[in-house]
N, C-alpha and C. Protein backbone atom coordinates (compact mmCIF):
# COMPACT_ATOMS: atom_id res chain seq x y z
N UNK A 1 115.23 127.43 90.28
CA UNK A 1 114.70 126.08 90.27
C UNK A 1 113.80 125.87 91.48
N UNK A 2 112.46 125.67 91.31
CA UNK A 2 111.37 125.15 92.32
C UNK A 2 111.84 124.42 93.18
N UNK A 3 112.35 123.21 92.38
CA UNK A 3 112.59 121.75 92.90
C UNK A 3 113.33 122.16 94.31
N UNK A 4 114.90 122.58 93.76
CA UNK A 4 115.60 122.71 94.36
C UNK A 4 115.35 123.47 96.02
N UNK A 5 114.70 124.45 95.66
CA UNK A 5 114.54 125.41 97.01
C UNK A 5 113.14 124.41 97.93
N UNK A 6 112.12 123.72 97.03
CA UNK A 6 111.17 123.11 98.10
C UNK A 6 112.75 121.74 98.39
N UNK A 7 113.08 121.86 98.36
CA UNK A 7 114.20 120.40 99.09
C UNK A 7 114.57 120.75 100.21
N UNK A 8 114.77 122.46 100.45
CA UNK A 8 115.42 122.86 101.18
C UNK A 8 114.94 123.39 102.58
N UNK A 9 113.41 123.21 102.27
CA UNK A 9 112.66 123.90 103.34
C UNK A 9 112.75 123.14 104.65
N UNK A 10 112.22 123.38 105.74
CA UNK A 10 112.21 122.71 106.93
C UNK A 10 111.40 121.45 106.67
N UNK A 11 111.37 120.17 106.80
CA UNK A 11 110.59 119.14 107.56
C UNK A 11 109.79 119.09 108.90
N UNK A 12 108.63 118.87 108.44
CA UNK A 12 107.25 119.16 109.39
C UNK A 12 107.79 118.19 110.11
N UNK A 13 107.73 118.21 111.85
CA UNK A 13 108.17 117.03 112.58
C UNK A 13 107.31 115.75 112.11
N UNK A 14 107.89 114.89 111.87
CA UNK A 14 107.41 113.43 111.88
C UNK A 14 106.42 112.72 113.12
N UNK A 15 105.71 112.55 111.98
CA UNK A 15 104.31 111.26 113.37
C UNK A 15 105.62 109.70 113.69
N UNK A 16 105.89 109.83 114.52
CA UNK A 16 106.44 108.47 114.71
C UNK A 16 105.79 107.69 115.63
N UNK A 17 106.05 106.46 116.06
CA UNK A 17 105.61 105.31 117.17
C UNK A 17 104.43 104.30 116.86
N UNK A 18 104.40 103.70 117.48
CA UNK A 18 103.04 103.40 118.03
C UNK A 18 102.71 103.07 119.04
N UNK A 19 101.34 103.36 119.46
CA UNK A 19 100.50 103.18 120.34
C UNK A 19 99.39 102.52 119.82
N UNK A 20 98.81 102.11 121.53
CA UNK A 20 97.78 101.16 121.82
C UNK A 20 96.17 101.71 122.41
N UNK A 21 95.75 102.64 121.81
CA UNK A 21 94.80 103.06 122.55
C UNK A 21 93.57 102.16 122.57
N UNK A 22 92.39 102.33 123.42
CA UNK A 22 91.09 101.88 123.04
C UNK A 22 90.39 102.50 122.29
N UNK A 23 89.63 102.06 121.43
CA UNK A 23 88.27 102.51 121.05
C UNK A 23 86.99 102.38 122.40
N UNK A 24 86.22 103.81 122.69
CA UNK A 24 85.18 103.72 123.33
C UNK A 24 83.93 103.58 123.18
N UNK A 25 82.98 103.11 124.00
CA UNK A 25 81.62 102.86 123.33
C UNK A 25 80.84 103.44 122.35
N UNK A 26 81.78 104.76 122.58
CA UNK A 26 80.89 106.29 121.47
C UNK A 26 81.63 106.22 120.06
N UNK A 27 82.71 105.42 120.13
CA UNK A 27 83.90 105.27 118.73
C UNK A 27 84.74 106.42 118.74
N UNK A 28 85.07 106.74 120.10
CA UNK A 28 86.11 107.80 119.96
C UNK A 28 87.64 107.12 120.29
N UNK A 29 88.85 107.61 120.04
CA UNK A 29 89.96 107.41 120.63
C UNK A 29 90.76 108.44 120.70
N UNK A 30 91.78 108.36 122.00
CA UNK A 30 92.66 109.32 122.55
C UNK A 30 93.71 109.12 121.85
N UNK A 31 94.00 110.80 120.90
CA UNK A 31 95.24 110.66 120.48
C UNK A 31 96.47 110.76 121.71
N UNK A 32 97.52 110.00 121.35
CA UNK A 32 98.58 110.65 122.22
C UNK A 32 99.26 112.20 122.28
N UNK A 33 99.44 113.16 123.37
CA UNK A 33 99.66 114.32 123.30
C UNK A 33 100.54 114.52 122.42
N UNK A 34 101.85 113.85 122.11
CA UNK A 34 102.86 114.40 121.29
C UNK A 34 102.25 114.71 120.01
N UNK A 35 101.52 113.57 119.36
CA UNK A 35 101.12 113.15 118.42
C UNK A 35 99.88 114.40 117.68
N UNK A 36 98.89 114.65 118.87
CA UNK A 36 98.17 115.93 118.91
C UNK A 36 98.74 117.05 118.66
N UNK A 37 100.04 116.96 119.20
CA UNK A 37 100.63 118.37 118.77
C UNK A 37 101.12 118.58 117.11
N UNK A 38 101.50 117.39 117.18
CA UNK A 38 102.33 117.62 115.34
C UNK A 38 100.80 117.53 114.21
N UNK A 39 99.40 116.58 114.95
CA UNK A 39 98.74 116.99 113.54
C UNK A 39 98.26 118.54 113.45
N UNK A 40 98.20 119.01 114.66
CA UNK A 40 98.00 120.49 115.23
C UNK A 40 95.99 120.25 115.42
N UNK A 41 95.59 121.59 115.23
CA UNK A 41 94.62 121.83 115.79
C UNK A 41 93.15 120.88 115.05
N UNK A 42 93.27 121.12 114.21
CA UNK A 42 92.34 120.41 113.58
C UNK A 42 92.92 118.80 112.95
N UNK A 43 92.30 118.16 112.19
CA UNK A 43 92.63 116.86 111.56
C UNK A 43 92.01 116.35 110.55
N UNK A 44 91.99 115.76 109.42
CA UNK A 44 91.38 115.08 108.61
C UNK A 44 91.58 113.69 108.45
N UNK A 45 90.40 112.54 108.76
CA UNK A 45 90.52 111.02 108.81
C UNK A 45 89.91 110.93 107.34
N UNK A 46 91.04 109.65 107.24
CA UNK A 46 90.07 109.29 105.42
C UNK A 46 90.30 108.20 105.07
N UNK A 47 89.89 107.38 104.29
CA UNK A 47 90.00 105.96 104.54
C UNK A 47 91.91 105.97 103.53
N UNK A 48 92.40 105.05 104.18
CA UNK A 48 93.48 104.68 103.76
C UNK A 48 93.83 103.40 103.18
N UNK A 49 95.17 103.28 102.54
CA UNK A 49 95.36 101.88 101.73
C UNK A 49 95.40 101.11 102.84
N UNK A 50 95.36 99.42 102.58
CA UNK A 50 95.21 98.17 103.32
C UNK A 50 94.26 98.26 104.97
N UNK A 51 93.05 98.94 104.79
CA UNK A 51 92.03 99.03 105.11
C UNK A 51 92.05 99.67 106.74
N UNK A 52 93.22 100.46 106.46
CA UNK A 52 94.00 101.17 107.80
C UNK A 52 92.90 102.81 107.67
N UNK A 53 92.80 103.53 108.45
CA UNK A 53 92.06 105.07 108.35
C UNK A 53 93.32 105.94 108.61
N UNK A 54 93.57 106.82 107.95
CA UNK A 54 94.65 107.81 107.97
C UNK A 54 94.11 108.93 108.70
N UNK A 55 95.17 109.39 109.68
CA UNK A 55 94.95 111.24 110.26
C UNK A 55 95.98 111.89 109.64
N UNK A 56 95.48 112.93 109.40
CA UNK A 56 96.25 113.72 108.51
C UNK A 56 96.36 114.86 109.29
N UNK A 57 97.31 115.72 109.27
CA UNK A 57 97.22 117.57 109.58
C UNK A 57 96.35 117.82 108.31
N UNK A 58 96.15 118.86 108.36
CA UNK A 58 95.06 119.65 107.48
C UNK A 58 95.94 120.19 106.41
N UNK A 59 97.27 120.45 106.25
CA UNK A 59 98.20 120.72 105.40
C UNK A 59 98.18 120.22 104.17
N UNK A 60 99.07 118.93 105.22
CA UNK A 60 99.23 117.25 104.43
C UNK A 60 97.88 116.80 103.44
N UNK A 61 96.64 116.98 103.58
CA UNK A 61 95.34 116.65 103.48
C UNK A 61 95.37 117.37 102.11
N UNK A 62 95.22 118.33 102.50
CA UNK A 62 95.37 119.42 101.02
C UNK A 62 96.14 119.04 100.17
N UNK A 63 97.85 119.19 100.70
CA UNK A 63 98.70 118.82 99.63
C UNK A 63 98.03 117.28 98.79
N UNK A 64 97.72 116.39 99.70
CA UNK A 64 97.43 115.45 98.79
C UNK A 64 96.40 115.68 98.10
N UNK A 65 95.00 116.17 98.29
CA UNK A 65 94.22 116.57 97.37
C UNK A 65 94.18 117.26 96.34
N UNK A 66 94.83 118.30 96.46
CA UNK A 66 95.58 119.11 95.21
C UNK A 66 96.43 118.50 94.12
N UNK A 67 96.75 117.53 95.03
CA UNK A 67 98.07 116.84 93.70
C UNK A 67 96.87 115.89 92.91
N UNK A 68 96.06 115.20 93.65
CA UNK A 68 95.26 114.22 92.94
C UNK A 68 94.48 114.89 92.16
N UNK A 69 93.93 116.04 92.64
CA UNK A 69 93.06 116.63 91.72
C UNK A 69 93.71 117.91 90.26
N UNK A 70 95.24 117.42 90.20
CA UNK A 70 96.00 118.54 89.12
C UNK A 70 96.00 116.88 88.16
N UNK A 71 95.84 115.62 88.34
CA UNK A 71 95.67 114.97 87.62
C UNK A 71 94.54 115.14 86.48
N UNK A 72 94.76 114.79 85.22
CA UNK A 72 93.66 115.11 84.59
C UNK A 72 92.74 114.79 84.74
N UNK A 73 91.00 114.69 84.67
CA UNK A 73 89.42 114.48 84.36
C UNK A 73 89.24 113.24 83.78
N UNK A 74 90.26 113.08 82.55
CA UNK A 74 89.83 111.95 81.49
C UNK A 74 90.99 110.99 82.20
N UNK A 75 91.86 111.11 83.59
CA UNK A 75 91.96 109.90 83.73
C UNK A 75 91.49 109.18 85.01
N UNK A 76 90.76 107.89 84.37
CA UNK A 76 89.85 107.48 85.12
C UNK A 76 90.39 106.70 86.40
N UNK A 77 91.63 106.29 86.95
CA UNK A 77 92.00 105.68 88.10
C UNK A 77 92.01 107.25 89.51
N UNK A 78 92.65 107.70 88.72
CA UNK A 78 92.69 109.68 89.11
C UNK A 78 90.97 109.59 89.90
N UNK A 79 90.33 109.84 88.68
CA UNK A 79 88.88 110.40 89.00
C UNK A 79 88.26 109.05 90.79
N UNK A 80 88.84 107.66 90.01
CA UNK A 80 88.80 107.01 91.37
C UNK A 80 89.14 107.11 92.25
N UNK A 81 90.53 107.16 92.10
CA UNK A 81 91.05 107.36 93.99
C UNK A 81 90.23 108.61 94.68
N UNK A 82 90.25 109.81 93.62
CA UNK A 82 89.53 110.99 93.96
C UNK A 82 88.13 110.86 95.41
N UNK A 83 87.77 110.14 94.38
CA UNK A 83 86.09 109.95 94.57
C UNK A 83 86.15 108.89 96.50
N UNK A 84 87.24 107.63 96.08
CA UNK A 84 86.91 106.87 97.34
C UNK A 84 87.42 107.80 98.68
N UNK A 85 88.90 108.72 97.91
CA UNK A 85 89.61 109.08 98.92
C UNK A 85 88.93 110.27 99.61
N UNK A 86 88.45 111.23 99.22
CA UNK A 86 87.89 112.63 99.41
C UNK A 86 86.27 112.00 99.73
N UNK A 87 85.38 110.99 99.09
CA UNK A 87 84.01 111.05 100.04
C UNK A 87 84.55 110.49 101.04
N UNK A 88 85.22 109.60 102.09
CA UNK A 88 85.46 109.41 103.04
C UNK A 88 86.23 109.77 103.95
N UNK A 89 86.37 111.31 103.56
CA UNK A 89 87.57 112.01 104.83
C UNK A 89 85.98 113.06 105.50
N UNK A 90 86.69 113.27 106.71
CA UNK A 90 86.06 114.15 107.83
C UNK A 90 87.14 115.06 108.55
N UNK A 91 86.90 115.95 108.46
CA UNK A 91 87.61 117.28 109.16
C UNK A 91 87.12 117.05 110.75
N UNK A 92 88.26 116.95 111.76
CA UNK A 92 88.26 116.49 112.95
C UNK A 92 88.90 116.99 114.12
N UNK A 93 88.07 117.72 115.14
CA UNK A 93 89.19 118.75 116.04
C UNK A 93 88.98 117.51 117.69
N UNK A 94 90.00 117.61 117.94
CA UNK A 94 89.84 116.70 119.41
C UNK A 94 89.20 117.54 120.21
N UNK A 95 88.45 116.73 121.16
CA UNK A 95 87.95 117.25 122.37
C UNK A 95 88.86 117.90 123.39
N UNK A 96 88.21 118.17 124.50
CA UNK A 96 89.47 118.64 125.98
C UNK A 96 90.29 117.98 126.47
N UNK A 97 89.92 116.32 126.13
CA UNK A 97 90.35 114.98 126.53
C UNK A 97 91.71 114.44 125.48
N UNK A 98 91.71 115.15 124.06
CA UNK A 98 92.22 114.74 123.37
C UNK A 98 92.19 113.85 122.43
N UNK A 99 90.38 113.08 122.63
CA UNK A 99 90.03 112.31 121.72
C UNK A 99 89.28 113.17 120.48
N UNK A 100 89.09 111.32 119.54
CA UNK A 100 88.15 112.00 117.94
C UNK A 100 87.47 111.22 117.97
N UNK A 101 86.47 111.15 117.62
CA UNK A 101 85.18 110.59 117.31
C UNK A 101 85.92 109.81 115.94
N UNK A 102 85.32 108.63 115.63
CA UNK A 102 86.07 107.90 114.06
C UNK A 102 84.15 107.50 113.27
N UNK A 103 84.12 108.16 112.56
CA UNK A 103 82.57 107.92 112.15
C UNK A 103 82.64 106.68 111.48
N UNK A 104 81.08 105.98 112.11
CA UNK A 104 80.71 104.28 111.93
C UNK A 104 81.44 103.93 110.11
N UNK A 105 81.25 105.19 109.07
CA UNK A 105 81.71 104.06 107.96
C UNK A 105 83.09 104.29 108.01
N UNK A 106 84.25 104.83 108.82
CA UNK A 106 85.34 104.54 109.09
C UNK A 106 85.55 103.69 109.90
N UNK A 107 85.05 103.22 110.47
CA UNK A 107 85.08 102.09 111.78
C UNK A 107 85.05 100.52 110.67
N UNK A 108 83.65 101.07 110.22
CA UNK A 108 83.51 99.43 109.41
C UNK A 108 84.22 99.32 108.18
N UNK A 109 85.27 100.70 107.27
CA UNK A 109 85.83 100.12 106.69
C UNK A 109 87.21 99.52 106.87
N UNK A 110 87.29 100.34 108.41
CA UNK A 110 88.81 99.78 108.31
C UNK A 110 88.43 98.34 109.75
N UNK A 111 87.74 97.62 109.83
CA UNK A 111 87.55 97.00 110.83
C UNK A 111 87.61 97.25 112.58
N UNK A 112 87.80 98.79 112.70
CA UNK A 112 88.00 99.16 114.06
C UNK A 112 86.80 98.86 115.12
N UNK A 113 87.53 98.19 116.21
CA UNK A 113 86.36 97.38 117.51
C UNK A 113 87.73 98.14 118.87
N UNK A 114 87.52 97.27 119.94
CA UNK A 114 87.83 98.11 121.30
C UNK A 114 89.45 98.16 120.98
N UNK A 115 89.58 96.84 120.42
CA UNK A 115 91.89 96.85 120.39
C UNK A 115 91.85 97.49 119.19
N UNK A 116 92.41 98.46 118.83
CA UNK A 116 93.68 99.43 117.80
C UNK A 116 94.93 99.85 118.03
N UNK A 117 95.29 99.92 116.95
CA UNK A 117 96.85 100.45 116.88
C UNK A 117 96.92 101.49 116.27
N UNK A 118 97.48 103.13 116.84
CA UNK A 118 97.92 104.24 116.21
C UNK A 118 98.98 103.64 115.57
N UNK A 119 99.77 104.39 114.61
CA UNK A 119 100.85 104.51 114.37
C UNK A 119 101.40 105.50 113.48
N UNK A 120 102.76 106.35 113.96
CA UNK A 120 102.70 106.99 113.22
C UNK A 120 104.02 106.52 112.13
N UNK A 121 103.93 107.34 111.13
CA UNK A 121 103.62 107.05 109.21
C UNK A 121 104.57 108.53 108.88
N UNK A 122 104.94 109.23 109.33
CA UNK A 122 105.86 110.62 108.86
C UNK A 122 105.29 111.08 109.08
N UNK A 123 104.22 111.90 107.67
CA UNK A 123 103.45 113.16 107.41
C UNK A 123 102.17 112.65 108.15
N UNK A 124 101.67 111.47 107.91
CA UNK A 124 100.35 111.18 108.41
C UNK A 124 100.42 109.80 109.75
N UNK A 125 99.08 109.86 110.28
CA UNK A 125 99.11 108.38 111.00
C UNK A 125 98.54 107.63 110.76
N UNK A 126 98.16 106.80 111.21
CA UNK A 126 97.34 105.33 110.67
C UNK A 126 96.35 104.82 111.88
N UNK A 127 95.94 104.36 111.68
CA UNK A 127 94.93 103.34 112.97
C UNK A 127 94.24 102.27 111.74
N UNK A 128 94.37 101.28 112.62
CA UNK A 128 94.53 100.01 112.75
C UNK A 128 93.91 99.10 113.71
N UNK A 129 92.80 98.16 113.00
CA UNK A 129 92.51 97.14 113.76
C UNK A 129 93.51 96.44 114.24
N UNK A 130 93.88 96.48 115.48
CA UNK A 130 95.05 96.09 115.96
C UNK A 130 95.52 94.24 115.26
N UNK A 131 94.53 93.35 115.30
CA UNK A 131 94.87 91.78 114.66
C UNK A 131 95.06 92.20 113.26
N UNK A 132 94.69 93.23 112.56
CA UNK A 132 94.70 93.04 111.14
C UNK A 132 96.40 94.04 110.86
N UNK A 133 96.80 94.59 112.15
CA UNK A 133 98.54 95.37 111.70
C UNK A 133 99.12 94.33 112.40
N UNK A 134 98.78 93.47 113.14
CA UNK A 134 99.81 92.62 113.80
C UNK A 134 99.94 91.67 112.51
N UNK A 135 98.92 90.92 111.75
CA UNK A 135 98.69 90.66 110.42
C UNK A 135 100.04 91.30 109.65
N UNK A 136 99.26 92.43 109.09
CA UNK A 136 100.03 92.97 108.18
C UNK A 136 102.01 93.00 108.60
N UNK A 137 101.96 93.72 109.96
CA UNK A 137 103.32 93.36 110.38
C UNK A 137 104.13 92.22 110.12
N UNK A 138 103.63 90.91 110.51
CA UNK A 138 104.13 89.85 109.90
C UNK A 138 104.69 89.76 108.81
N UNK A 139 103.32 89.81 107.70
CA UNK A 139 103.02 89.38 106.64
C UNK A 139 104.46 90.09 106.02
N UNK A 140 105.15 91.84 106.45
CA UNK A 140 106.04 92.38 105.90
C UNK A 140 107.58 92.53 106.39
N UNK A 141 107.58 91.30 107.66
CA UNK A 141 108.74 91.51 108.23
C UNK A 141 109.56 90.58 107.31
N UNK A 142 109.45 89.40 106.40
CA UNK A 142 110.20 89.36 106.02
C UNK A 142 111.39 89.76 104.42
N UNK A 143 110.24 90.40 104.08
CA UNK A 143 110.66 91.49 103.26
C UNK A 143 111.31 92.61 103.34
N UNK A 144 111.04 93.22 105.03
CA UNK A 144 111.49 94.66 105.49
C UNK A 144 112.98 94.70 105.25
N UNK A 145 113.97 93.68 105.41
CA UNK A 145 115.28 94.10 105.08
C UNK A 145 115.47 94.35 103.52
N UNK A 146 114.86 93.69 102.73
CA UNK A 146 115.30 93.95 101.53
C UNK A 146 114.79 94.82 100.59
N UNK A 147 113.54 95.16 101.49
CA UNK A 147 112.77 96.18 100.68
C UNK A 147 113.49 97.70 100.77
N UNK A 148 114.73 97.85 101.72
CA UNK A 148 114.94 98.96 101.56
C UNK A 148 116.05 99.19 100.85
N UNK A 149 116.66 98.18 99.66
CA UNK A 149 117.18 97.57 98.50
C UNK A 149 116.26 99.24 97.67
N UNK A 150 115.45 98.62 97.76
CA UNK A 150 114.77 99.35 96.74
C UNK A 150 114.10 100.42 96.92
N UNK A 151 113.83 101.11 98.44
CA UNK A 151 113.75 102.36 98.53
C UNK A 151 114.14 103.42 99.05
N UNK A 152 115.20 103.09 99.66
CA UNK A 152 116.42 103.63 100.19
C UNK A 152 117.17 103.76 99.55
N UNK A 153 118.15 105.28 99.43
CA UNK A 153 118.74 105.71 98.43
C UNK A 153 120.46 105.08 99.00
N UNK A 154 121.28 104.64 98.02
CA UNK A 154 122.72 104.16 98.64
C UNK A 154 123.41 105.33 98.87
N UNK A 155 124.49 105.85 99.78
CA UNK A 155 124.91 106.48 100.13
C UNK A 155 126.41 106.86 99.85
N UNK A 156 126.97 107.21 99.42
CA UNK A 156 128.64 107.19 99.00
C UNK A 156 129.25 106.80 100.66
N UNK A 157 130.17 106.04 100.76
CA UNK A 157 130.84 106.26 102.30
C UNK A 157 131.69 107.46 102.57
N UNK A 158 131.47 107.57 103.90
CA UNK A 158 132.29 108.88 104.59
C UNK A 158 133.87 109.24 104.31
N UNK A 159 134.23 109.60 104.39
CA UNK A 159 135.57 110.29 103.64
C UNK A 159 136.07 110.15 102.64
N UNK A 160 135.40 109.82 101.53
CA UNK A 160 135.75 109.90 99.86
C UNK A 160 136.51 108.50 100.05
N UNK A 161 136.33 107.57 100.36
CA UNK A 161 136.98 106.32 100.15
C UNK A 161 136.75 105.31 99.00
N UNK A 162 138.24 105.71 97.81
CA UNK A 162 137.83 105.57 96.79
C UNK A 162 138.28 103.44 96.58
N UNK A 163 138.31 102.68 97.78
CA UNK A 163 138.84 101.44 97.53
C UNK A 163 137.33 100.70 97.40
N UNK A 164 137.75 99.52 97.45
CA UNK A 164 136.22 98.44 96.43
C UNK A 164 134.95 98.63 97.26
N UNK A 165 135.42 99.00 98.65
CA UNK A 165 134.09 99.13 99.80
C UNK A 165 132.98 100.53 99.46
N UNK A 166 133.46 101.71 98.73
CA UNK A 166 132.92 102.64 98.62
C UNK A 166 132.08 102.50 97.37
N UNK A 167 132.14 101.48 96.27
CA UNK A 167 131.25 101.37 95.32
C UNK A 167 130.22 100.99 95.96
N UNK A 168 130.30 100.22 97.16
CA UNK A 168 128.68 99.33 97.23
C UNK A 168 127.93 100.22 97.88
N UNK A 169 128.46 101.42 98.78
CA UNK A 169 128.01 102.49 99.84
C UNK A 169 127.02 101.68 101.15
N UNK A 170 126.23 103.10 101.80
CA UNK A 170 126.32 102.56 103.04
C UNK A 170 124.94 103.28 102.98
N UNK A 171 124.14 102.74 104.11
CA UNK A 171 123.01 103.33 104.13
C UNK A 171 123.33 104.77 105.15
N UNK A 172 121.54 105.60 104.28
CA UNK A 172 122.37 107.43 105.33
C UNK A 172 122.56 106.90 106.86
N UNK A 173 122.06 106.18 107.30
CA UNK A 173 122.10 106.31 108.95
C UNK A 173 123.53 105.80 108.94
């Protein structure tokens, strides 16, 4: 079974946090070192959902392109995302400094000026006009408890505890 053995493989370390970097006059920004290390050497930026720009490892980048593109030809949302997601990525190696250049139609689609917000996202990161995630942050804090109702898997509780508390389970953490 495929399934089974890709379940089993290692997990690529996770992009976590966020940070506050600037954007500079040239439209570059400094990734944070940790952060540099997990996308590794190279990077791919591409425009992302809710008008955020995604960094990707070069892995991650692929895997997603491959999957979008094993979608069929004749279907036309497929052929879209295709088209917005893949013309607007750029293959991206940091400087000595640790910055990337974010090219002007990534800047103007995701609204990026001097305040942004990295953040990292697992496999990928995000940047963020910083007013438009403080925005969005809001807009999802009061949903965040219950949304993980629905995407968070329930957990059986710890020692086979078969009384009324173990039907409802517990979250993994």
């Amino acid at each position: 079974m495929a399934d089974e053995s890709a379940k089993n493989l290692p997990l690529p370390d996770l992009l976590l946090g966020t940070y506050e970097p600037k954007l500079d006059d040239k439209g570059r920004v400094a990734i944070p070192a940790k952060m540099r290390t997990q996308l590794g050497a190279g990077c791919v930026m591409a425009r992302g959902q809710e008008r955020c720009v995604y960094l990707l490892p070069n892995d991650e980048f692929r895997r997603i392109a491959q999957q979008i593109q094993q979608v069929s030809l004749s279907n036309r949302a497929a052929r879209n995302y295709l088209r917005v997601f893949l013309s607007g990525a750029v293959v991206l190696e940091p400087d000595k400094q640790g910055r990337v250049m974010i090219p002007q139609m990534l800047r103007s689609y995701a609204n990026l000026a001097d305040d942004v917000v990295l953040i990292g996202v697992g496999t990928r990161a995000e940047l963020w006009n910083r007013e438009d995630w403080e925005t969005y942050l809001h807009d999802q804090e009061e949903d965040y408890s219950t949304m993980s109702d629905d995407i968070l898997p329930v957990a059986p509780l710890m020692g086979g505890d078969t009384d009324g508390a173990a039907g409802m389970g517990v979250m993994p953490w």
